[in-house]
PDB file of N, CA and C in Angstrom:
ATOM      1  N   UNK A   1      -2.823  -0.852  11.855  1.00  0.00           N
ATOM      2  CA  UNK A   1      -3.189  -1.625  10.694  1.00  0.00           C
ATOM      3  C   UNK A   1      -2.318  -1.177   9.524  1.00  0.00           C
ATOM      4  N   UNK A   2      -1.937  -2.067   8.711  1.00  0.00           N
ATOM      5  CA  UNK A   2      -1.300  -1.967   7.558  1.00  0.00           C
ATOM      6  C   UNK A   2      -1.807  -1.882   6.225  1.00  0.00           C
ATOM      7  N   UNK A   3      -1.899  -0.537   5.822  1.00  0.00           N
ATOM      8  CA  UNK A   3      -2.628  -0.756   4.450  1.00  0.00           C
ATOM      9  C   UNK A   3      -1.922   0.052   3.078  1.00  0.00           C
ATOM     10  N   UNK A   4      -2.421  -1.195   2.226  1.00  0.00           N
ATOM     11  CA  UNK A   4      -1.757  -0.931   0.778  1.00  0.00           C
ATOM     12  C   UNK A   4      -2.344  -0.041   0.013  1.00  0.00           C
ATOM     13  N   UNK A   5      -1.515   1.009  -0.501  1.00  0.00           N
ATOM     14  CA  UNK A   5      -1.558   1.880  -1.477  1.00  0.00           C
ATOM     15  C   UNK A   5      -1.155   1.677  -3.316  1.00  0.00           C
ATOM     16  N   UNK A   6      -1.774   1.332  -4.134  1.00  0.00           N
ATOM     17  CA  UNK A   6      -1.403   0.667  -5.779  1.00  0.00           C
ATOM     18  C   UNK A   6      -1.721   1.545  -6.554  1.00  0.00           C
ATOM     19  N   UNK A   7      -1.445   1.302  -7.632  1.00  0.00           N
ATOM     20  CA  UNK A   7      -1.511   2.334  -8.489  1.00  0.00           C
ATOM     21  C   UNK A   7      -1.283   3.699  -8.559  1.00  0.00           C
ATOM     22  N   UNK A   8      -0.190   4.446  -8.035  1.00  0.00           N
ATOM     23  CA  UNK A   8       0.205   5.188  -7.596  1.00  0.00           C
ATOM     24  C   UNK A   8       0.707   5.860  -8.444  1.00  0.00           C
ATOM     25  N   UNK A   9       0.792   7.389  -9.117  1.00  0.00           N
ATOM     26  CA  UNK A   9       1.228   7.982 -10.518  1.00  0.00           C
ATOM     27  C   UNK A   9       2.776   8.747  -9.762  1.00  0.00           C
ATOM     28  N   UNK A  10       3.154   8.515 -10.877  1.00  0.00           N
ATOM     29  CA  UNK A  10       5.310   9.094 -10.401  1.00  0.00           C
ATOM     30  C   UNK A  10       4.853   9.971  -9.417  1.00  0.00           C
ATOM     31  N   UNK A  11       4.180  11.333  -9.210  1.00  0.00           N
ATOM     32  CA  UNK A  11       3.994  12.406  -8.425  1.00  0.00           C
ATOM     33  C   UNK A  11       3.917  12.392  -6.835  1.00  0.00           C
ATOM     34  N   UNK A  12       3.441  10.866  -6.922  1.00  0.00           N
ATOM     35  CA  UNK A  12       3.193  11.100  -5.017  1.00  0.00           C
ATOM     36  C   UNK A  12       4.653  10.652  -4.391  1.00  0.00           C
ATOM     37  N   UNK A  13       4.326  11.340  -2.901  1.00  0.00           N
ATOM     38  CA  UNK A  13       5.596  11.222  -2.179  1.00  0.00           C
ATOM     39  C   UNK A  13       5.035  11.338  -1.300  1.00  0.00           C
ATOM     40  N   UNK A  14       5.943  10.322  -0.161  1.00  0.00           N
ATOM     41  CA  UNK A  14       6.146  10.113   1.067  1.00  0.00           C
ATOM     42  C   UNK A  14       5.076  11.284   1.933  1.00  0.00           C
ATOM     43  N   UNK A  15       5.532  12.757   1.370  1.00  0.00           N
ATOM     44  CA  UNK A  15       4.757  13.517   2.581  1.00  0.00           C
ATOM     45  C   UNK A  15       3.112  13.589   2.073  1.00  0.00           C
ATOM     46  N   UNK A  16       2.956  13.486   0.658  1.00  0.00           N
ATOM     47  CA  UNK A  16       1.663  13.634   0.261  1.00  0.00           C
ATOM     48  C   UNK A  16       0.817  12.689   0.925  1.00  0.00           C
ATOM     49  N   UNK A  17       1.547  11.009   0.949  1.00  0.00           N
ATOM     50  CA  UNK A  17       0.939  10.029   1.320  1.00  0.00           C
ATOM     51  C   UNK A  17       0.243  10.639   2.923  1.00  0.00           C
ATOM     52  N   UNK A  18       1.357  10.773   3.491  1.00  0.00           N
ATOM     53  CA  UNK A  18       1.043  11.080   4.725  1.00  0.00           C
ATOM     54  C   UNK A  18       0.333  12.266   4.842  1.00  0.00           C
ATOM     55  N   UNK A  19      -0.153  13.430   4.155  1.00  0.00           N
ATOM     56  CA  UNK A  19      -1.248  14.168   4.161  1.00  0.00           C
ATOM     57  C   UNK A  19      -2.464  13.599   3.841  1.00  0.00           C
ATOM     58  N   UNK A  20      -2.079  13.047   2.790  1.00  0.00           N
ATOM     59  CA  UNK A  20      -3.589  11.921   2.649  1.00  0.00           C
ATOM     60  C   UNK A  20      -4.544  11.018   3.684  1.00  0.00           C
ATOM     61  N   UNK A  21      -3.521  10.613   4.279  1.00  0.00           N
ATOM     62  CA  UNK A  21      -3.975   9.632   5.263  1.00  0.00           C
ATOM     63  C   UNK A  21      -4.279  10.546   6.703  1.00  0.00           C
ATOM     64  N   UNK A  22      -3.228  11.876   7.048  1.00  0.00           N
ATOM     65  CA  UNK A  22      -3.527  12.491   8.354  1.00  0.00           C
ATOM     66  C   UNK A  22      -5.181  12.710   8.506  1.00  0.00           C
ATOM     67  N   UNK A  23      -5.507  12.923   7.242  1.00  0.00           N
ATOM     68  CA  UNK A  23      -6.881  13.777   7.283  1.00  0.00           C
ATOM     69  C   UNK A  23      -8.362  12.666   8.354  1.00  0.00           C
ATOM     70  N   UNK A  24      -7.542  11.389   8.240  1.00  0.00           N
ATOM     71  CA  UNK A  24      -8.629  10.531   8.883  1.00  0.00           C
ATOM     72  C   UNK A  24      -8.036   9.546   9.883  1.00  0.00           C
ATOM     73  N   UNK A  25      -6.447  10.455  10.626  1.00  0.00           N
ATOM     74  CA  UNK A  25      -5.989  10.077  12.078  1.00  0.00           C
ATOM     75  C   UNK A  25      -4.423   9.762  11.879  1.00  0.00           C
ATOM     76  N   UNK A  26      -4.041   9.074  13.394  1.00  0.00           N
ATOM     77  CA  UNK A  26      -2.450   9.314  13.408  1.00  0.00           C
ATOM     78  C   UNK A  26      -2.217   8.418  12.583  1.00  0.00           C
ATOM     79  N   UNK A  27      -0.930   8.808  11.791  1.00  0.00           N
ATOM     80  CA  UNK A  27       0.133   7.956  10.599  1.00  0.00           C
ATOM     81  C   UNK A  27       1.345   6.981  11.363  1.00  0.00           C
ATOM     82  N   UNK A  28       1.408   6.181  11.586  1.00  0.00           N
ATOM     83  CA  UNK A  28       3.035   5.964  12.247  1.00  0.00           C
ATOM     84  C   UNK A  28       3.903   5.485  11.321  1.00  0.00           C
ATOM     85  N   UNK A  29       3.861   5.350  10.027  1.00  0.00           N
ATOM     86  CA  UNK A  29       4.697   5.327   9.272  1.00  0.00           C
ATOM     87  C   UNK A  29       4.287   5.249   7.533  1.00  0.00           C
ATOM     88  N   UNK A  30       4.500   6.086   6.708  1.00  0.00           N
ATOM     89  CA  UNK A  30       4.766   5.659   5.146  1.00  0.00           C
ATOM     90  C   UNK A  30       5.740   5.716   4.321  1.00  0.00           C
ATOM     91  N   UNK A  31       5.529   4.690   3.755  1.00  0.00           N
ATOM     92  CA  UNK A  31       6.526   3.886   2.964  1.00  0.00           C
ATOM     93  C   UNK A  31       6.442   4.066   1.468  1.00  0.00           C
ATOM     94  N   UNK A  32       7.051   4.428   0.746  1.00  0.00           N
ATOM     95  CA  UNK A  32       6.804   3.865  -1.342  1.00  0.00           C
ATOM     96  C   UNK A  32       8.027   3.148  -1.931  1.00  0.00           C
ATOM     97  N   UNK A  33       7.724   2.321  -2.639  1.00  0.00           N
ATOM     98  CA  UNK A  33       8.672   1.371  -2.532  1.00  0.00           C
ATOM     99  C   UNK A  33       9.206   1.902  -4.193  1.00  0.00           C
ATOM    100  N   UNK A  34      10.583   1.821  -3.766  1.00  0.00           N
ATOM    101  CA  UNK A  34      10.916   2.373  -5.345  1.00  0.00           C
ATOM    102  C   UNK A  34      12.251   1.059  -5.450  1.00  0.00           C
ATOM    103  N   UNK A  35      12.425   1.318  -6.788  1.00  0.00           N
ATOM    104  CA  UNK A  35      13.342   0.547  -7.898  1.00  0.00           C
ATOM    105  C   UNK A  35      14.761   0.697  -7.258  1.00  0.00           C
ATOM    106  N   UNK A  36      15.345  -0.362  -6.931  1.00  0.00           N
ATOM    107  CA  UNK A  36      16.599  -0.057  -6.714  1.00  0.00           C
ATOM    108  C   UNK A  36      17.494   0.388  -7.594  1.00  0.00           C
ATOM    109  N   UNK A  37      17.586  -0.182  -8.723  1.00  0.00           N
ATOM    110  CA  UNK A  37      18.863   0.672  -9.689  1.00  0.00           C
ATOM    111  C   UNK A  37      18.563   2.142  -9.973  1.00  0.00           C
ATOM    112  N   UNK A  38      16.933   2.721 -10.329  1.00  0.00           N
ATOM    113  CA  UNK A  38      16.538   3.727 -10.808  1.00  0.00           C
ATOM    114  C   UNK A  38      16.167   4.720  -9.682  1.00  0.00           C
ATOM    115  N   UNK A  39      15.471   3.899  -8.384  1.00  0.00           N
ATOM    116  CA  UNK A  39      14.997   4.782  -7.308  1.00  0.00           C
ATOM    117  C   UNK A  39      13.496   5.368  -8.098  1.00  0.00           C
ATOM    118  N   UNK A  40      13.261   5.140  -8.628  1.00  0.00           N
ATOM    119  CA  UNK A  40      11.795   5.666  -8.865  1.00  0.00           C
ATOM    120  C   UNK A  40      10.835   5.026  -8.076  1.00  0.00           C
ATOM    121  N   UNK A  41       9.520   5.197  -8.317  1.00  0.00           N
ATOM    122  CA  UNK A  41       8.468   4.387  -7.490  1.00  0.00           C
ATOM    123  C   UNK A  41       8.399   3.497  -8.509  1.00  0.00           C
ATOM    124  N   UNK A  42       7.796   2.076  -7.787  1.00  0.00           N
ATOM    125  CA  UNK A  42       7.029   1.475  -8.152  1.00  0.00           C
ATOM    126  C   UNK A  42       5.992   1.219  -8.673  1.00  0.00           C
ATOM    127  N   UNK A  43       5.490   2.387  -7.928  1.00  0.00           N
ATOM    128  CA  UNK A  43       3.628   2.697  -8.053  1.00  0.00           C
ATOM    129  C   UNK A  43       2.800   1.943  -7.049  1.00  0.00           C
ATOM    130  N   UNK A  44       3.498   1.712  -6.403  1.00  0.00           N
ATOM    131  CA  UNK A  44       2.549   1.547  -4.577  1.00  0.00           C
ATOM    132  C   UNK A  44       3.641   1.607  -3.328  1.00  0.00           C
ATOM    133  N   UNK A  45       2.472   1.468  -2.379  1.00  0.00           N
ATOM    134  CA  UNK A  45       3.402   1.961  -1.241  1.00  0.00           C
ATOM    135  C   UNK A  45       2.457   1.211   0.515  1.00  0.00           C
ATOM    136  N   UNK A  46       2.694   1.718   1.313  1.00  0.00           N
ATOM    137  CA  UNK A  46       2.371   1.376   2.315  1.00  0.00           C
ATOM    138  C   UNK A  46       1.929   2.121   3.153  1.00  0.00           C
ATOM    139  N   UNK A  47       1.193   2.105   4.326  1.00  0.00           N
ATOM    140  CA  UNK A  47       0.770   3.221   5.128  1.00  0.00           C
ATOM    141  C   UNK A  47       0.857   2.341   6.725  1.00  0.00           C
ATOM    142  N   UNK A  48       0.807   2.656   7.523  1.00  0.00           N
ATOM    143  CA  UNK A  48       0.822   1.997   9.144  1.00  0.00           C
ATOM    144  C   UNK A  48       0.250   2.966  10.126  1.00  0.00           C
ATOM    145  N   UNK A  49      -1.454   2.769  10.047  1.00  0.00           N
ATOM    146  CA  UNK A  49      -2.472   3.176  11.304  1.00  0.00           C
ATOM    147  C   UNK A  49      -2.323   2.441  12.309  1.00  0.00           C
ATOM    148  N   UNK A  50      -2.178   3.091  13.465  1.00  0.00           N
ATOM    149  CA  UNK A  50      -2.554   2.613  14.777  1.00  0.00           C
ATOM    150  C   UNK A  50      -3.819   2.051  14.990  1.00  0.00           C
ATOM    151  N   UNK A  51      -4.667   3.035  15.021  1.00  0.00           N
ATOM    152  CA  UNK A  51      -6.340   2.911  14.537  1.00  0.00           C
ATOM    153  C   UNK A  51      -7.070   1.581  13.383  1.00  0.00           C
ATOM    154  N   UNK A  52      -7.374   0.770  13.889  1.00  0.00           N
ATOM    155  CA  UNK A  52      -8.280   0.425  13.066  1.00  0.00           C
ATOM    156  C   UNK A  52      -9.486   0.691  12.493  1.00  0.00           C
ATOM    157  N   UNK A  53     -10.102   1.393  13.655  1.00  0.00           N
ATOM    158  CA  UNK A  53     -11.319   2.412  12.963  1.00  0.00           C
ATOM    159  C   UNK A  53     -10.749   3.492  11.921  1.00  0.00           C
ATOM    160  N   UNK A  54      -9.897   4.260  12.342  1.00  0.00           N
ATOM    161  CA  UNK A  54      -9.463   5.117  11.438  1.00  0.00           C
ATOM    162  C   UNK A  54      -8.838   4.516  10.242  1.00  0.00           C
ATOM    163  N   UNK A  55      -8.502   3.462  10.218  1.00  0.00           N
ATOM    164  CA  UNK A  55      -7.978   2.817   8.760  1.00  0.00           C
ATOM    165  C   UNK A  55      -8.659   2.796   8.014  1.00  0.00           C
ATOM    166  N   UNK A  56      -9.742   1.920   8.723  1.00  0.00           N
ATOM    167  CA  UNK A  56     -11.117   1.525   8.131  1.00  0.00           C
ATOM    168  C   UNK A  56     -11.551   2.923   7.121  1.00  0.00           C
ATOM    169  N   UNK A  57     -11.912   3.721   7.912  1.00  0.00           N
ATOM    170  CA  UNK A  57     -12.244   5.013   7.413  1.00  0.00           C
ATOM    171  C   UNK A  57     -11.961   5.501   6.492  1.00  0.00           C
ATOM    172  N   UNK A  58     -10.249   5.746   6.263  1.00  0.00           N
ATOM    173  CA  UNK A  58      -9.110   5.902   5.137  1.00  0.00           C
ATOM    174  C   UNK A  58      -9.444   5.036   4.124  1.00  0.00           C
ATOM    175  N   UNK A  59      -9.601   3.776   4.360  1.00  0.00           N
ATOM    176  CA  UNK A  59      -9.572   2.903   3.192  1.00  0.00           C
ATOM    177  C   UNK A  59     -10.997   3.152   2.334  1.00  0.00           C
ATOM    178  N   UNK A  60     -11.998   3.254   3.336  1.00  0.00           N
ATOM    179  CA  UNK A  60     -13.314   4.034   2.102  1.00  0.00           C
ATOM    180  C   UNK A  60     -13.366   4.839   1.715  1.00  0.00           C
ATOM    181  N   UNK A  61     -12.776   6.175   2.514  1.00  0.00           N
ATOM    182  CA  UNK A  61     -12.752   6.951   1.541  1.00  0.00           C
ATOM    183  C   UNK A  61     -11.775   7.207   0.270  1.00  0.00           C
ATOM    184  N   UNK A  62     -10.690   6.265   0.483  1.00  0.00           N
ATOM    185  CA  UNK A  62      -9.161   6.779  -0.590  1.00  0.00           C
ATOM    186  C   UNK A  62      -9.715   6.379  -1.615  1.00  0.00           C
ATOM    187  N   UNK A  63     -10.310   4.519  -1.373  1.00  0.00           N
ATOM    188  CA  UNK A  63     -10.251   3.624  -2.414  1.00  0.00           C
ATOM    189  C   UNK A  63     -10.443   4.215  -3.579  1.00  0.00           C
ATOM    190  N   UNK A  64      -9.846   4.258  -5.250  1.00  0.00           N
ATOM    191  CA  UNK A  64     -10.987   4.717  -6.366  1.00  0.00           C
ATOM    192  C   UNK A  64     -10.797   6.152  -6.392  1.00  0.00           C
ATOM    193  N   UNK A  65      -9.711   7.169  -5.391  1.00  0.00           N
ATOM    194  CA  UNK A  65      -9.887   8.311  -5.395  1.00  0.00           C
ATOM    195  C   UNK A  65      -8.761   8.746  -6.537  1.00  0.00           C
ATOM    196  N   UNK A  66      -9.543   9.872  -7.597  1.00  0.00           N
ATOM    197  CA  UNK A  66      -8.135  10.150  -8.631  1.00  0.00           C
ATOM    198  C   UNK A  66      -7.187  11.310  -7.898  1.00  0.00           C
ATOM    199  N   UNK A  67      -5.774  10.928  -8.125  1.00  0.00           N
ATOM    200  CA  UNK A  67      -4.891  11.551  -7.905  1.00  0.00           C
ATOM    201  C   UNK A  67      -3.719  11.445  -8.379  1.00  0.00           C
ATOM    202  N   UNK A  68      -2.837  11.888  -8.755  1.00  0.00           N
ATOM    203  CA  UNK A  68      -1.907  12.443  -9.684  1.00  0.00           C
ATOM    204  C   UNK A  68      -1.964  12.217 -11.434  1.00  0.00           C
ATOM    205  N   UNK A  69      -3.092  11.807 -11.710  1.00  0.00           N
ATOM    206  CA  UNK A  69      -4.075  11.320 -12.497  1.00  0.00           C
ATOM    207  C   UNK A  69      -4.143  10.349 -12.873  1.00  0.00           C
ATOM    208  N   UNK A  70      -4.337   9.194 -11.699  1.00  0.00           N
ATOM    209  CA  UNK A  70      -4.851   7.738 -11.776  1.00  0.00           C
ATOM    210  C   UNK A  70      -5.559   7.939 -10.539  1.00  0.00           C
ATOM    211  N   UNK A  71      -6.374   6.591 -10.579  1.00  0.00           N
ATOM    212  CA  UNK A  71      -7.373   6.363  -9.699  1.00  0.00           C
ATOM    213  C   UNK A  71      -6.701   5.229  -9.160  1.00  0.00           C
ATOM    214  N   UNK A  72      -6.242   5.745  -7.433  1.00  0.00           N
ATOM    215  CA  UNK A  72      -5.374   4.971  -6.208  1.00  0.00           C
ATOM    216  C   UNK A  72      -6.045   3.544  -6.166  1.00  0.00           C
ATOM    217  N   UNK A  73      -5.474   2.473  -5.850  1.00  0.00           N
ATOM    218  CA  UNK A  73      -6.141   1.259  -4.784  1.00  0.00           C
ATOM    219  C   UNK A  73      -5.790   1.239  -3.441  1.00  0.00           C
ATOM    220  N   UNK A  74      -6.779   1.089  -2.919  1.00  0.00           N
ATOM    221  CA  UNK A  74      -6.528   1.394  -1.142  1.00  0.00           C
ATOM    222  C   UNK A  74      -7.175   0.549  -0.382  1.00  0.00           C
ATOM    223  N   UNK A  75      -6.421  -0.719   0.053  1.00  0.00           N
ATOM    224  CA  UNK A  75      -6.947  -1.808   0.679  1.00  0.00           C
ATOM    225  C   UNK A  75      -6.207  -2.242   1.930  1.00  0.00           C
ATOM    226  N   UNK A  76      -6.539  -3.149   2.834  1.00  0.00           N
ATOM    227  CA  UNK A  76      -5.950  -3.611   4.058  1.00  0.00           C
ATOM    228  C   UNK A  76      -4.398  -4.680   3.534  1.00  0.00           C
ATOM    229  N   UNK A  77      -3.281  -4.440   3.502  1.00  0.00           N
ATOM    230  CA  UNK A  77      -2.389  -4.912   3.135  1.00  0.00           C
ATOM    231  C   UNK A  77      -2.213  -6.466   3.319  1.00  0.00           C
ATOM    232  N   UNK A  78      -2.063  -7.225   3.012  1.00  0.00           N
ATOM    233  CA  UNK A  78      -1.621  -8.922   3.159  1.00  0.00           C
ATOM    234  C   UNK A  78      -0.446  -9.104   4.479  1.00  0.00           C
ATOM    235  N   UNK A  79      -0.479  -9.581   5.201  1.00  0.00           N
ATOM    236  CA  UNK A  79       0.423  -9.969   6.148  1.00  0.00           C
ATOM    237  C   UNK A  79       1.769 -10.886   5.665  1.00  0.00           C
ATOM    238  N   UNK A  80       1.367 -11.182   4.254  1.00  0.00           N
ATOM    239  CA  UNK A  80       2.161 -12.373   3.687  1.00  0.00           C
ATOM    240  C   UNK A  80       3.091 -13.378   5.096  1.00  0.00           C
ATOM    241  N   UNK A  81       3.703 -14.305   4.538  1.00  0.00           N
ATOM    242  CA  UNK A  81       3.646 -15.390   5.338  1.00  0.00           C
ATOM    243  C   UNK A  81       3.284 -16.289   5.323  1.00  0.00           C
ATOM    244  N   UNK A  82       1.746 -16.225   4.869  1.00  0.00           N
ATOM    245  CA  UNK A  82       0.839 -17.303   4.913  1.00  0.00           C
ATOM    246  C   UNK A  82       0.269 -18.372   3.825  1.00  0.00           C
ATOM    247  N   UNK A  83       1.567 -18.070   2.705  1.00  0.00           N
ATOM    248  CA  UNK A  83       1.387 -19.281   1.446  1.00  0.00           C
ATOM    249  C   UNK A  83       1.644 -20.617   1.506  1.00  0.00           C
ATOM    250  N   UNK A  84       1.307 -21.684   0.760  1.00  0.00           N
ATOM    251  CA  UNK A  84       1.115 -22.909   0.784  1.00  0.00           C
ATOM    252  C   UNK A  84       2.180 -22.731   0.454  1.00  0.00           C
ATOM    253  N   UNK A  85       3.097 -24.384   0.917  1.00  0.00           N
ATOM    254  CA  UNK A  85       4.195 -24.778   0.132  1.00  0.00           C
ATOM    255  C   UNK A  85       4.058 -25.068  -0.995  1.00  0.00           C
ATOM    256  N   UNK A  86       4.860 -25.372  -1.975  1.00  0.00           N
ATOM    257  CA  UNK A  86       4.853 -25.531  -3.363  1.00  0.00           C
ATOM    258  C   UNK A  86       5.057 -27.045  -3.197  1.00  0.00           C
ATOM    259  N   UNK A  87       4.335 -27.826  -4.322  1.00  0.00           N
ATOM    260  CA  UNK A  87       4.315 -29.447  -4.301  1.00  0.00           C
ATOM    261  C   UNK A  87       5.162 -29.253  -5.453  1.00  0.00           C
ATOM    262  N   UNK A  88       6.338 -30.199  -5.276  1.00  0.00           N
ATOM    263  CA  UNK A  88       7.321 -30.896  -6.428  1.00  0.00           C
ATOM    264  C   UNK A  88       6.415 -30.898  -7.072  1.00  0.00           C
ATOM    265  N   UNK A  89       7.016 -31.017  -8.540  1.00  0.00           N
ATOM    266  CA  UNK A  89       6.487 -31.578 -10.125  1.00  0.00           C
ATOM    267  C   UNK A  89       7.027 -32.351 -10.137  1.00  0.00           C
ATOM    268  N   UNK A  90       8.102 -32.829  -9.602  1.00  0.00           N
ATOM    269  CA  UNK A  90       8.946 -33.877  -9.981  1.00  0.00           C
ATOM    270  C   UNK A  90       8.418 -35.782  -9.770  1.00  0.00           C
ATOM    271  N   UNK A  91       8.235 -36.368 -10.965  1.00  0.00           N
ATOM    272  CA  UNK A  91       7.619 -37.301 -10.860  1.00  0.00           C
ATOM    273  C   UNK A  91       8.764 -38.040  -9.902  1.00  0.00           C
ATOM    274  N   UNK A  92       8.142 -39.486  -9.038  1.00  0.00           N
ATOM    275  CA  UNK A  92       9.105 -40.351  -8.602  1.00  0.00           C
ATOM    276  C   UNK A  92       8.648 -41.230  -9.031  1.00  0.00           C
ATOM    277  N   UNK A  93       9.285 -42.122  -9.176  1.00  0.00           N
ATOM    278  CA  UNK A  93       9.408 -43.459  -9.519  1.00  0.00           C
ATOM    279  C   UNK A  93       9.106 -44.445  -8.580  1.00  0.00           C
TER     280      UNK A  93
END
């Protein structure tokens, strides 16, 4: 399962994420998405459980949790893909 990490303060990194998340099963991958010209974070990131129970798990307990002194968002990530097309504005005649 894929789940999103937001609000994220400059301090966390890659291995923290992944200490965070070991504590409630296997990690197979995290991600923080930073700024291309600057390379900083963004302030969210990604996580990839095998486990769906164990996601599950992660995600109640992270949600709302303070750390690096903000309080994380920790939810099941969007698959995106799945948006409506956009309808012209364009009147016809």
């Amino acid at each position: 399962m894929n789940i999103y990490i937001g609000n994220m303060g400059p301090g966390i990194t890659v291995d923290i994420l992944k200490e965070m998340f070991d504590a409630f099963g296997e990690v197979a991958s995290c991600k923080i998405i930073t700024d291309r010209r600057s390379g900083q974070s963004k302030g969210f990131g990604f996580v990839e459980m095998p486990s769906n129970s164990e996601a599950d798990q992660a995600i109640k307990n992270l949600n709302g949790k303070f750390i690096d002194g903000q309080n994380i968002k920790v939810n099941h990530a969007d698959p995106g893909g799945k948006r409506k097309k956009r309808r012209s504005r364009r009147r016809r005649y």
